[in-house]
N, C-alpha and C. Protein backbone atom coordinates (compact mmCIF):
# COMPACT_ATOMS: atom_id res chain seq x y z
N UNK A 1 83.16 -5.47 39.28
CA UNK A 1 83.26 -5.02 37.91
C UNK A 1 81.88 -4.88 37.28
N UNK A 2 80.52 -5.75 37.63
CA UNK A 2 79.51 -5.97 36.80
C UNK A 2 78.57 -4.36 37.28
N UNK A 3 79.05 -3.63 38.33
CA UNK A 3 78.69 -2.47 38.50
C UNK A 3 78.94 -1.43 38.57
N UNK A 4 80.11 -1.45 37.79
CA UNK A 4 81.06 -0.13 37.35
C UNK A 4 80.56 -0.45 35.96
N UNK A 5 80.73 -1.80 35.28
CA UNK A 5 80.07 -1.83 33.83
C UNK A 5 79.07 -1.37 33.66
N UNK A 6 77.79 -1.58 34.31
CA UNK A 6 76.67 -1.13 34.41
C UNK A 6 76.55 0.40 34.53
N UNK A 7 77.08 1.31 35.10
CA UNK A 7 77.42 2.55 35.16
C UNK A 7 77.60 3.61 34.10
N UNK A 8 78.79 2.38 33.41
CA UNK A 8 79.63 3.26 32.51
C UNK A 8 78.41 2.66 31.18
N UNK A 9 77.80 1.66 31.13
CA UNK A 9 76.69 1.76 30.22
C UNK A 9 75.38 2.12 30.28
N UNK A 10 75.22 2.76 31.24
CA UNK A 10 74.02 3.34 32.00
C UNK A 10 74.35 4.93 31.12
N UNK A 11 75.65 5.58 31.65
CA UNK A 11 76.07 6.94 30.96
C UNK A 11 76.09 7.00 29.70
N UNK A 12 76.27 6.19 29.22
CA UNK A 12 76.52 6.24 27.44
C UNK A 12 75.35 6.23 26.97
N UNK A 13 74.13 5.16 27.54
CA UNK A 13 72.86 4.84 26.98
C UNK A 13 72.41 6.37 26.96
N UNK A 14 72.41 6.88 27.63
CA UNK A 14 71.48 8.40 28.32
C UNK A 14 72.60 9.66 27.15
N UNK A 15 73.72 9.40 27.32
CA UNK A 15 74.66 10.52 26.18
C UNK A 15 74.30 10.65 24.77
N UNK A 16 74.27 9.26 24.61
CA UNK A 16 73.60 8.92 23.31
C UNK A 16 72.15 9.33 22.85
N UNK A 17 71.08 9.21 23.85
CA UNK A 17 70.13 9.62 23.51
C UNK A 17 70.05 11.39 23.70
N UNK A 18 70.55 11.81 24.27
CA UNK A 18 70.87 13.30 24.68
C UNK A 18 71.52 13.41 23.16
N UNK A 19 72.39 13.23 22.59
CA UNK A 19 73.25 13.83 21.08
C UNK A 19 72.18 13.55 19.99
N UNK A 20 71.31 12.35 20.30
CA UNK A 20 70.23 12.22 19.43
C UNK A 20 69.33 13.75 19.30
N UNK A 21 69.30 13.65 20.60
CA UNK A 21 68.05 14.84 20.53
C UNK A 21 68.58 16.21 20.16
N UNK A 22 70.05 16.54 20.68
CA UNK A 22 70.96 17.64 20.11
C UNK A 22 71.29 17.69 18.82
N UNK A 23 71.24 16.98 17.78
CA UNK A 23 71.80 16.56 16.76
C UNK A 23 70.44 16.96 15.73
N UNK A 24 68.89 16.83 16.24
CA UNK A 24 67.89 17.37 15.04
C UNK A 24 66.46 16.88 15.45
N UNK A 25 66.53 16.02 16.51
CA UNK A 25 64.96 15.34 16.72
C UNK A 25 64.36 17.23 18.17
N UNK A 26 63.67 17.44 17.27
CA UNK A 26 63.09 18.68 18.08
C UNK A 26 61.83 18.59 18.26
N UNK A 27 61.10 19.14 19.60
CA UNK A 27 59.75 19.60 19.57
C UNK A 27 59.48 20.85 19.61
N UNK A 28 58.86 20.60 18.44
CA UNK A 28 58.60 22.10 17.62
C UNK A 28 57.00 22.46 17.15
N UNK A 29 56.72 23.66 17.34
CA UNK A 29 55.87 24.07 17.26
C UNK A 29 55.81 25.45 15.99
N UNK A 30 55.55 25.49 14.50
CA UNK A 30 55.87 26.24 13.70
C UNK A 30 54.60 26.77 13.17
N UNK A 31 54.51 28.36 12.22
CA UNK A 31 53.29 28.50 12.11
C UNK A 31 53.96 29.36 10.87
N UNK A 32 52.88 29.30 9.63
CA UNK A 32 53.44 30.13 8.73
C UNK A 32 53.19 31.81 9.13
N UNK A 33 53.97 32.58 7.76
CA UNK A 33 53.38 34.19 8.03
C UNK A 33 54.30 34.89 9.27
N UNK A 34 54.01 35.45 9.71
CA UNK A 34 54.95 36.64 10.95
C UNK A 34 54.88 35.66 12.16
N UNK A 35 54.35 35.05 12.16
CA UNK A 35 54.03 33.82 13.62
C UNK A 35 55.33 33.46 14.39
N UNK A 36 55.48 33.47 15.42
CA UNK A 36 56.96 33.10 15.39
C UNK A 36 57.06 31.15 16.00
N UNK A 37 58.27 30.85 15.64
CA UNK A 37 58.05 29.75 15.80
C UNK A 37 58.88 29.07 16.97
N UNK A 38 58.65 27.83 17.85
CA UNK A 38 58.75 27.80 19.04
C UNK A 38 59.60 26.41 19.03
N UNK A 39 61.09 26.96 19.29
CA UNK A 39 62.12 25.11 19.26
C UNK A 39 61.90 25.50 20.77
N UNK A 40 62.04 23.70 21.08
CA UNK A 40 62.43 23.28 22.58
C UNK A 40 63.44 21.98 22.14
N UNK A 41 63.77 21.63 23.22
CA UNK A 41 64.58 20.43 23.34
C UNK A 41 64.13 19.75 24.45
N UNK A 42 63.38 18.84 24.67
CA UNK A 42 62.68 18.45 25.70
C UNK A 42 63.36 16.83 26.15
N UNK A 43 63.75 17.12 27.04
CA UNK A 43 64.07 15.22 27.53
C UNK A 43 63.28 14.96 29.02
N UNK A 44 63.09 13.94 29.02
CA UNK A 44 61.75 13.64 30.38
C UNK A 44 63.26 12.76 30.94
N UNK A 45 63.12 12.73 32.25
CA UNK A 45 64.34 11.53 32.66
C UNK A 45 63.70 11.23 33.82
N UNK A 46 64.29 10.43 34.96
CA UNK A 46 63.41 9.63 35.78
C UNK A 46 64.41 8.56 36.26
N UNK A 47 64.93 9.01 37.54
CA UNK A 47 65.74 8.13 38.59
C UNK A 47 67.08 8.26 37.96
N UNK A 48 67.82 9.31 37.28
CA UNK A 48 69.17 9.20 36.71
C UNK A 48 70.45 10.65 37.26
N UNK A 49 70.15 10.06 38.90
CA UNK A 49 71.11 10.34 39.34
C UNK A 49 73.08 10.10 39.31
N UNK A 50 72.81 8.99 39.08
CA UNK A 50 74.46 9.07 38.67
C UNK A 50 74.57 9.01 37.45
N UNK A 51 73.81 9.24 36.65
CA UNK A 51 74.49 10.48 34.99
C UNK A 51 73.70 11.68 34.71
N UNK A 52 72.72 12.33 35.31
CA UNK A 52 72.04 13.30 34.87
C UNK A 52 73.78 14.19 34.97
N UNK A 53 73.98 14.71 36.04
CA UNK A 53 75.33 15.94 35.96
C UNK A 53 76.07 15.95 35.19
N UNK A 54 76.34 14.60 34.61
CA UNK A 54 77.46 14.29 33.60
C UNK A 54 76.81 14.61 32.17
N UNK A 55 75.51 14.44 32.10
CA UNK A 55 74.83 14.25 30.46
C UNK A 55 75.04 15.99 30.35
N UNK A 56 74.00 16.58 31.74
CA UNK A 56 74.49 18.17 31.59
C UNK A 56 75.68 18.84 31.23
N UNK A 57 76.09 18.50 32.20
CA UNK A 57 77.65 19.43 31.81
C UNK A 57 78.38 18.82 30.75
N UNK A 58 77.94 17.75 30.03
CA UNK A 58 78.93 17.45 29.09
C UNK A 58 77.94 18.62 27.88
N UNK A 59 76.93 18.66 27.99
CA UNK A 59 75.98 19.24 26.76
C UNK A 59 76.48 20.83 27.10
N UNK A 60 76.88 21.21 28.02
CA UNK A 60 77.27 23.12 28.42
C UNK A 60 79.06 23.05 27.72
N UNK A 61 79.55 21.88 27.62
CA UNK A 61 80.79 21.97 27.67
C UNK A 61 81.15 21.93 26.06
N UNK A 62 80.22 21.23 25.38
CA UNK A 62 80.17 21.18 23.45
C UNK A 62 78.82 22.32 23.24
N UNK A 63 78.62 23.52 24.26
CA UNK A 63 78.10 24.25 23.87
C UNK A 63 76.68 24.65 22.91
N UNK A 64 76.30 23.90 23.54
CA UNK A 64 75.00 23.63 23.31
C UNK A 64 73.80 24.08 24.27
N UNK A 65 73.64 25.36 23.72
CA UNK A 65 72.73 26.42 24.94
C UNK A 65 72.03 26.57 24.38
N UNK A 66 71.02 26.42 23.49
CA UNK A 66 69.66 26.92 23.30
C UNK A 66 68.63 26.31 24.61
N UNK A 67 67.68 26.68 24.12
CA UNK A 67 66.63 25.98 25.70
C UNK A 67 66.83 24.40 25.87
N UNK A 68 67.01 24.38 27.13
CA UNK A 68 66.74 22.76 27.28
C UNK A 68 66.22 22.63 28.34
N UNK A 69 65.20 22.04 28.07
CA UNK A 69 63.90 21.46 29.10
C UNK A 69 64.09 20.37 29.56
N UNK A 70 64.48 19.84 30.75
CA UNK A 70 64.58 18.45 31.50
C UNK A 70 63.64 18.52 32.60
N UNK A 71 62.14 17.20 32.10
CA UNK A 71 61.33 16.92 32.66
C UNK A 71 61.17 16.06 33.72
N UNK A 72 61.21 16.29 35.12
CA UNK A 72 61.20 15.21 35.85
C UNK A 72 60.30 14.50 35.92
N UNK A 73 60.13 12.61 35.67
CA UNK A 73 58.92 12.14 35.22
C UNK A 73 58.95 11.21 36.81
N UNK A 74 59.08 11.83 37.94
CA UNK A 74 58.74 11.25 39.11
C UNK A 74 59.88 10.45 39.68
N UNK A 75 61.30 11.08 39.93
CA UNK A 75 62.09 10.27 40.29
C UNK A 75 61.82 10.10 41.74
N UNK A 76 62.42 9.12 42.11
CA UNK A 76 62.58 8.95 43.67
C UNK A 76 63.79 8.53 44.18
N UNK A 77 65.01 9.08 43.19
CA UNK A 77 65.94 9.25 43.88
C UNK A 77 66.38 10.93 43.91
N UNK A 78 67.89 11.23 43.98
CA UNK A 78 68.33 12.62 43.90
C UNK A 78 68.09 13.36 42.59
N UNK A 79 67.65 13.06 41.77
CA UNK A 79 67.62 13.27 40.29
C UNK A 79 66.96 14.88 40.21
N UNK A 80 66.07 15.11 41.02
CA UNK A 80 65.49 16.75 41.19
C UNK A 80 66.53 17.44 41.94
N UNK A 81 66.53 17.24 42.98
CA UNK A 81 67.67 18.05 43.04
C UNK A 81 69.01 18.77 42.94
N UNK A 82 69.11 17.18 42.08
CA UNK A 82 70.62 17.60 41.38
C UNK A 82 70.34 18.58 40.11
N UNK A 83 69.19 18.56 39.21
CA UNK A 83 68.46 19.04 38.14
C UNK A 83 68.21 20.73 38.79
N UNK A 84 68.17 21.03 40.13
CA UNK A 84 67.87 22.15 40.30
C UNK A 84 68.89 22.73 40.88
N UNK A 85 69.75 22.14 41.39
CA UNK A 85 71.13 22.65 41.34
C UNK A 85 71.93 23.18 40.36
N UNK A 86 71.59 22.16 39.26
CA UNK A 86 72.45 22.46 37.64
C UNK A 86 71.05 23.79 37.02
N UNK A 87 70.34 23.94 37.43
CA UNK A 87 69.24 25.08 36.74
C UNK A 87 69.81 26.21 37.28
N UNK A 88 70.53 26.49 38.51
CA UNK A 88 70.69 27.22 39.18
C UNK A 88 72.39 27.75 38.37
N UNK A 89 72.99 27.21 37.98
CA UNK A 89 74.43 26.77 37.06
C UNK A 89 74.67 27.71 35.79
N UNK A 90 73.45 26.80 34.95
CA UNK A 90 73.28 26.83 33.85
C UNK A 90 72.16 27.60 33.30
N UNK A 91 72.11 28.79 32.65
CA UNK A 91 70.81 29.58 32.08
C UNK A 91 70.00 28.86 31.18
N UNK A 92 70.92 27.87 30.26
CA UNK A 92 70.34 27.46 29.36
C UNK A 92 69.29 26.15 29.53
N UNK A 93 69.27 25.91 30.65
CA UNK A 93 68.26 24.74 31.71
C UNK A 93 67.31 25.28 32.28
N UNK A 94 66.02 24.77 31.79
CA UNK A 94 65.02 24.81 32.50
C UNK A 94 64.14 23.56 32.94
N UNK A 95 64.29 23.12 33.97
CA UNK A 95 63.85 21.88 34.85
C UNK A 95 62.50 21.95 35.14
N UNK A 96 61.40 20.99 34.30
CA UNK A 96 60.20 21.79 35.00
C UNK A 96 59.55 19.89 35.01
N UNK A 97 58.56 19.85 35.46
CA UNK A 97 57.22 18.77 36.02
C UNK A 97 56.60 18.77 34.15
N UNK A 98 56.21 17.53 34.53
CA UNK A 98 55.02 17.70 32.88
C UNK A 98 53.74 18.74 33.15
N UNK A 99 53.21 18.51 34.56
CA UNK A 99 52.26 19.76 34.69
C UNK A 99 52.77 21.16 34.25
N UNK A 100 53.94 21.56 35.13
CA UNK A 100 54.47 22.72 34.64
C UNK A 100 54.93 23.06 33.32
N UNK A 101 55.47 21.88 32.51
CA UNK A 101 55.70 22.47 31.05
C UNK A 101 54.30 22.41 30.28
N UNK A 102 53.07 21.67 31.00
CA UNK A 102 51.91 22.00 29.68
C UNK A 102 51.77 23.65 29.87
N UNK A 103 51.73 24.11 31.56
CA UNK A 103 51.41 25.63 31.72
C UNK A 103 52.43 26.27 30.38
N UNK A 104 53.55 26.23 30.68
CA UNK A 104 54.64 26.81 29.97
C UNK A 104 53.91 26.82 28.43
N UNK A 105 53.97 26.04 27.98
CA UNK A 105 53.51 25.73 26.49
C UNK A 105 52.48 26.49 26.27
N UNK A 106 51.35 26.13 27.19
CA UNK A 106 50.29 27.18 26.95
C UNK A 106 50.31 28.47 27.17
N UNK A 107 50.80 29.04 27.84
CA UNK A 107 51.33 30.42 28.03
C UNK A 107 52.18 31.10 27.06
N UNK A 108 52.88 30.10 26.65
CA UNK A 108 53.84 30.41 25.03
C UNK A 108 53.43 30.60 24.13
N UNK A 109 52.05 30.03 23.86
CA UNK A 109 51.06 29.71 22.38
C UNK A 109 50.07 30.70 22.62
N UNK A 110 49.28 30.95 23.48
CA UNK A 110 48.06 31.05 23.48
C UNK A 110 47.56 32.04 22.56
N UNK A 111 48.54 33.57 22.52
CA UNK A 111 48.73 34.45 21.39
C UNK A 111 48.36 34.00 20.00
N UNK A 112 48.83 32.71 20.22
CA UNK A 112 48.68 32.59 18.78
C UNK A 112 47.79 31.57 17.72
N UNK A 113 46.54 31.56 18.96
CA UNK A 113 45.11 30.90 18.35
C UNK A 113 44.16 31.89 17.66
């Protein structure tokens, strides 16, 4: 029982913080004038193989598709590949490295120094 509990509060901890971040905490990048301005939804995760699929597809299923960025912060379990399986799924997922999202970011902005 103490690891099915653990499980089922392992999923909730991670749902919860996922509705947090769906709900209004954004990283955002805004600029006055014609500028356009740049939402992400960024979550870093790290070794959360038995709830990453579930946090996903529960977030595709209450429809919630704008960009979402899930950063792998060095798992060493299945957690990437399950993340690039669901990228492959889902349009509204983009799975990238912290190296790869600074490129991203900078490539997004640079126009607009």
């Amino acid at each position: 029982m103490g690891i099915a509990f653990s499980v089922v509060i392992s999923f909730f901890a991670v749902y919860g913080i996922l509705q947090l971040i769906a709900k209004g905490v954004f990283l955002s990048k805004a600029k006055c004038g014609r500028q356009p301005a740049y939402v992400h939804r960024v979550i870093g995760v790290r070794d959360c193989e038995d709830t990453i699929e579930g946090v996903i597809r529960s977030l595709a299923w209450e429809d919630i598709r704008e960009d979402l960025i899930v950063m792998d912060l060095g798992s060493r379990d299945d957690t990437p590949e399950i993340l690039r399986r669901l990228e492959q799924e889902y349009d509204f997922l983009k799975v990238m490295t912290p190296e790869e999202y600074r490129v991203y970011f900078d490539e997004i902005t640079k126009y607009d120094q």
